[in-house]
N, C-alpha and C. Protein backbone atom coordinates (compact mmCIF):
# COMPACT_ATOMS: atom_id res chain seq x y z
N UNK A 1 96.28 13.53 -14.46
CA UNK A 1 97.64 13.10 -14.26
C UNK A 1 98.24 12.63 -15.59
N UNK A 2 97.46 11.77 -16.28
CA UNK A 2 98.89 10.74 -17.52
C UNK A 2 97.45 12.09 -19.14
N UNK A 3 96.97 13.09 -18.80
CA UNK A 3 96.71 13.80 -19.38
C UNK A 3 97.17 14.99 -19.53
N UNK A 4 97.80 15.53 -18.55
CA UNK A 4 98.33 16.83 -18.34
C UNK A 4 99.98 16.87 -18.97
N UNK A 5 100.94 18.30 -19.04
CA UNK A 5 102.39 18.11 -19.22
C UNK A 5 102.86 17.39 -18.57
N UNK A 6 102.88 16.87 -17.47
CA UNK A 6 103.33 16.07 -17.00
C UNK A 6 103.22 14.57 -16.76
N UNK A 7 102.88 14.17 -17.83
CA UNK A 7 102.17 12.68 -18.44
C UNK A 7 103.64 12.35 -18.81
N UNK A 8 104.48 13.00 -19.29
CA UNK A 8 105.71 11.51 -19.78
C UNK A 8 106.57 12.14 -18.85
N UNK A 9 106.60 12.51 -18.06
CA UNK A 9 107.32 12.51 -16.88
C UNK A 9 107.07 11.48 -16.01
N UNK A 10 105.97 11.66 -15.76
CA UNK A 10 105.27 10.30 -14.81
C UNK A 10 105.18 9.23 -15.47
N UNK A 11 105.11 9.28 -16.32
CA UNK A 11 105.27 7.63 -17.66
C UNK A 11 106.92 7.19 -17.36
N UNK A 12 107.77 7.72 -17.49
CA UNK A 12 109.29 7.80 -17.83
C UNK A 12 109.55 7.32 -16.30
N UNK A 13 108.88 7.99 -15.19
CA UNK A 13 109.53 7.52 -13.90
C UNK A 13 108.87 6.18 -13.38
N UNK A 14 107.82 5.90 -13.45
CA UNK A 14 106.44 5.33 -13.37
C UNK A 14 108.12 3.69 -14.05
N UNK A 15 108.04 3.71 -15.51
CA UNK A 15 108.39 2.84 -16.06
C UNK A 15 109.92 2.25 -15.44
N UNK A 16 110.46 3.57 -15.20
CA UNK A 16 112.09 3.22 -14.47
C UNK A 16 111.77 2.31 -13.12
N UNK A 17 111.15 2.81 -12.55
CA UNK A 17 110.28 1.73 -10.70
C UNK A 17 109.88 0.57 -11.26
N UNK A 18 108.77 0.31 -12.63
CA UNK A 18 108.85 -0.75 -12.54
C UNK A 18 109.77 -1.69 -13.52
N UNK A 19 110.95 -1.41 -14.18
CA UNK A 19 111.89 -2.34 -14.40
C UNK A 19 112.81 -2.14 -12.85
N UNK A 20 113.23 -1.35 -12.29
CA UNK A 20 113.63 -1.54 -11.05
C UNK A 20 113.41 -2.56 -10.56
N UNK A 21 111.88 -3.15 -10.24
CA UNK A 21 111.24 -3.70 -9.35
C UNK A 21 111.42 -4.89 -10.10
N UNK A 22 111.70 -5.48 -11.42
CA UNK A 22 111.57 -6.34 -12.20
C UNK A 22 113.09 -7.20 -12.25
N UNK A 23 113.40 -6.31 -12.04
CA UNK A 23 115.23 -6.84 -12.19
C UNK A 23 115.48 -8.18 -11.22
N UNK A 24 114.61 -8.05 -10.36
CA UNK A 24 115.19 -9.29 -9.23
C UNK A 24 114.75 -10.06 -10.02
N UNK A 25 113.83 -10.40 -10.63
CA UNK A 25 113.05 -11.37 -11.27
C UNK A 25 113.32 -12.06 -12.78
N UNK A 26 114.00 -11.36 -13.27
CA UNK A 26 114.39 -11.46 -14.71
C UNK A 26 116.06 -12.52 -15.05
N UNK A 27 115.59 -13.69 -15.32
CA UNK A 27 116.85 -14.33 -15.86
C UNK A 27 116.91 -14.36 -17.18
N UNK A 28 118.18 -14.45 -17.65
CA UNK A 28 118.34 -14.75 -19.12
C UNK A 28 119.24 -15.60 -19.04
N UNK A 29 119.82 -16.17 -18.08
CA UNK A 29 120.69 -17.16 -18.17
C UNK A 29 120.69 -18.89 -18.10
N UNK A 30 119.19 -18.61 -18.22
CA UNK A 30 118.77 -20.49 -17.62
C UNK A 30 117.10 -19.70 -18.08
N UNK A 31 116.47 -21.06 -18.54
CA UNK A 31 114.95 -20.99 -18.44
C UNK A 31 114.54 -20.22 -19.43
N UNK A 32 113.04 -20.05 -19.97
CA UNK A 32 112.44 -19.27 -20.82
C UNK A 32 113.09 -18.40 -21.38
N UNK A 33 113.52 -17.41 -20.87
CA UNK A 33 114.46 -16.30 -21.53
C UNK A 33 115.85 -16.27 -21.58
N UNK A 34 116.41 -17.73 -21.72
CA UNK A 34 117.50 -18.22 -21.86
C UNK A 34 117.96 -17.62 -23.22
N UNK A 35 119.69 -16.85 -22.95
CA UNK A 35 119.97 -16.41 -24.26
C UNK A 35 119.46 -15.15 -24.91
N UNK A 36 118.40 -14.51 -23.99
CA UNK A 36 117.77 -13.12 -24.61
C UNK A 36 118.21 -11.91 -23.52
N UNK A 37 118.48 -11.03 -24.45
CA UNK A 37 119.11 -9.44 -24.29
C UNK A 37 118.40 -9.39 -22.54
N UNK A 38 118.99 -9.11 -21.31
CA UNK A 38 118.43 -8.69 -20.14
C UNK A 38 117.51 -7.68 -20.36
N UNK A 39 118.34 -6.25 -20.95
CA UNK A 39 117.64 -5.16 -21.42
C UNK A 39 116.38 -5.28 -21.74
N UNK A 40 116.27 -5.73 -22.77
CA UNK A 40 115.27 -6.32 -24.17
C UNK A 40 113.94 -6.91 -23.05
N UNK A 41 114.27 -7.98 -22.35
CA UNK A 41 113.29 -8.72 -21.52
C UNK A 41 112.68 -7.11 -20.44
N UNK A 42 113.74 -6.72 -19.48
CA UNK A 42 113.04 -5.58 -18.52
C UNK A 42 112.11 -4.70 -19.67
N UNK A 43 112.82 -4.03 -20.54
CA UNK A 43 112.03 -2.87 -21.33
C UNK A 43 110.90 -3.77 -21.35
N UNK A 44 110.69 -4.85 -22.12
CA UNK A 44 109.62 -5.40 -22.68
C UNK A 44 108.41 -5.26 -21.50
N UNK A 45 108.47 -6.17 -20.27
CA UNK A 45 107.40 -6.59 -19.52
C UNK A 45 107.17 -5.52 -18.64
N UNK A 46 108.67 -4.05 -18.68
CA UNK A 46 108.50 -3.37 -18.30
C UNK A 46 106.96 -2.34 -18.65
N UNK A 47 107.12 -2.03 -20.45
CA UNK A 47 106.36 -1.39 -20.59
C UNK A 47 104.95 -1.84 -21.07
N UNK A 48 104.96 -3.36 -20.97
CA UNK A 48 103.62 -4.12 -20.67
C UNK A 48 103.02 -3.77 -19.72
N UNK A 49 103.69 -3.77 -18.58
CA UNK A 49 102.76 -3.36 -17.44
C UNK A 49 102.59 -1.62 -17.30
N UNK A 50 103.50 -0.61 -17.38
CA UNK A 50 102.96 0.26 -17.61
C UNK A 50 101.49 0.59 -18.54
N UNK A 51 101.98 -0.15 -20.03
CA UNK A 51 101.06 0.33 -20.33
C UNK A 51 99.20 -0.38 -20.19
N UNK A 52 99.34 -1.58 -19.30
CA UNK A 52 98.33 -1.95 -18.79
C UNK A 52 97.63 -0.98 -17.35
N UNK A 53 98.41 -0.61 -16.88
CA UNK A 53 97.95 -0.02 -15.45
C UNK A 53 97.51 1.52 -16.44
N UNK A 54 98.21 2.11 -17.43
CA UNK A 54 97.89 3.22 -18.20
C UNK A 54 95.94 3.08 -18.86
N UNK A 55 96.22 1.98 -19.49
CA UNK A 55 95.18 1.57 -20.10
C UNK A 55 93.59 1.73 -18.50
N UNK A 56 94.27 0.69 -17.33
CA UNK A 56 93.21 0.68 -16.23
C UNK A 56 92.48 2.05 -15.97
N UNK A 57 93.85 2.85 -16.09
CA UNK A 57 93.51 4.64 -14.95
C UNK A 57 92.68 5.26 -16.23
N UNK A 58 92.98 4.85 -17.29
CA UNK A 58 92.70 6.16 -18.41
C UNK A 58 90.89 5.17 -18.68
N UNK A 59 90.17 4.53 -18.20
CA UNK A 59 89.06 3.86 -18.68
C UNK A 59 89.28 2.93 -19.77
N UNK A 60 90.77 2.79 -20.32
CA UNK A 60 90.53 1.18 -22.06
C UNK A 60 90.55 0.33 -20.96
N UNK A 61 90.28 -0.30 -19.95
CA UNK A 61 89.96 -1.37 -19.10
C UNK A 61 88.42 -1.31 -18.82
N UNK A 62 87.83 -2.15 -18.49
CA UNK A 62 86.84 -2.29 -17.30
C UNK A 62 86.78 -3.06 -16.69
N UNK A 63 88.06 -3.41 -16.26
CA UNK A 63 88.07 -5.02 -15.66
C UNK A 63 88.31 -4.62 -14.39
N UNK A 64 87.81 -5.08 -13.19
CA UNK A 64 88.17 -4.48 -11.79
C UNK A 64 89.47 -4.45 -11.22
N UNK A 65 90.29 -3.55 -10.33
CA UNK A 65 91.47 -3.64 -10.20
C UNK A 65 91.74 -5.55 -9.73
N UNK A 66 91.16 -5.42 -9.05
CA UNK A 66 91.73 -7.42 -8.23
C UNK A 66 92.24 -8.06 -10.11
N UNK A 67 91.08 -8.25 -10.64
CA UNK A 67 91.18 -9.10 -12.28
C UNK A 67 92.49 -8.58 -12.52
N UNK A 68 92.95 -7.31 -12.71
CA UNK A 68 93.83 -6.77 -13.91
C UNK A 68 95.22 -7.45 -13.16
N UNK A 69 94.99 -6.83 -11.45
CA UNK A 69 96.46 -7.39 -11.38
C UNK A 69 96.58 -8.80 -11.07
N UNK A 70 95.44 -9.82 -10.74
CA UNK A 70 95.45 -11.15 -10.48
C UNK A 70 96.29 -11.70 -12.42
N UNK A 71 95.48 -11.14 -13.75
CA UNK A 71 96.29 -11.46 -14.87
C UNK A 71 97.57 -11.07 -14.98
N UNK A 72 98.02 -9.58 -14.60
CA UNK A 72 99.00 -9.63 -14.85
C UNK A 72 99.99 -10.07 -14.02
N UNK A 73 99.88 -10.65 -13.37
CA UNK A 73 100.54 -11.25 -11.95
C UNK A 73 100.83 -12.69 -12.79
N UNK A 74 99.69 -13.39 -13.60
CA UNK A 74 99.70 -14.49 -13.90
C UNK A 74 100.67 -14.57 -15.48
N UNK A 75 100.26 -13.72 -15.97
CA UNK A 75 101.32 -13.66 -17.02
C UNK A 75 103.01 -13.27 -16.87
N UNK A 76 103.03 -12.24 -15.96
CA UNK A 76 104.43 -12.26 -15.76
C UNK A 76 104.68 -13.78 -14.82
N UNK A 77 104.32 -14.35 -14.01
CA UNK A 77 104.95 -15.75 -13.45
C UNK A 77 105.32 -16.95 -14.77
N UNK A 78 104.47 -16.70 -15.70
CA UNK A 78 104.44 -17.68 -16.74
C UNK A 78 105.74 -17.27 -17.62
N UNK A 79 106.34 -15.84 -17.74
CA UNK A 79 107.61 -15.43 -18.64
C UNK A 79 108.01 -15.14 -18.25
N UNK A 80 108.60 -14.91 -16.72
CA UNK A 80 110.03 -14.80 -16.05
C UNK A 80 110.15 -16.12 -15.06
């Protein structure tokens, strides 16, 4: 799948779902990301997590699925 032609297709849509999914969550108007670009914040944690779940499927992880998303669960609560 993220090896074949159709790897930045599925990267490109993959990434649009999850700033989609991110948008409810993202302030810049109060709190931590007070004052910073909306854009700037979605792209960012957007393609953090892509490229963590990229990293899981392709083997640069060995951390079991529960770990990867229990951290990244914990890091995005801590910056949005």
């Amino acid at each position: 799948m993220l090896s074949s032609k159709g790897a930045p297709t599925f990267r490109t849509s993959f990434l649009t779902f999850v700033i989609e999914e991110l948008e409810a969550d993202v302030v810049t108007t109060t709190g931590l990301n007070e004052g910073l670009s909306r854009e700037i914040v979605l792209r960012f944690f957007g393609a953090a997590i892509v490229e963590i779940v990229e990293a899981w499927i392709t083997g640069g992880l060995t951390e079991p699925a529960e770990v990867v998303a229990r951290q990244m669960g914990s890091l995005l609560d801590r910056n949005l």
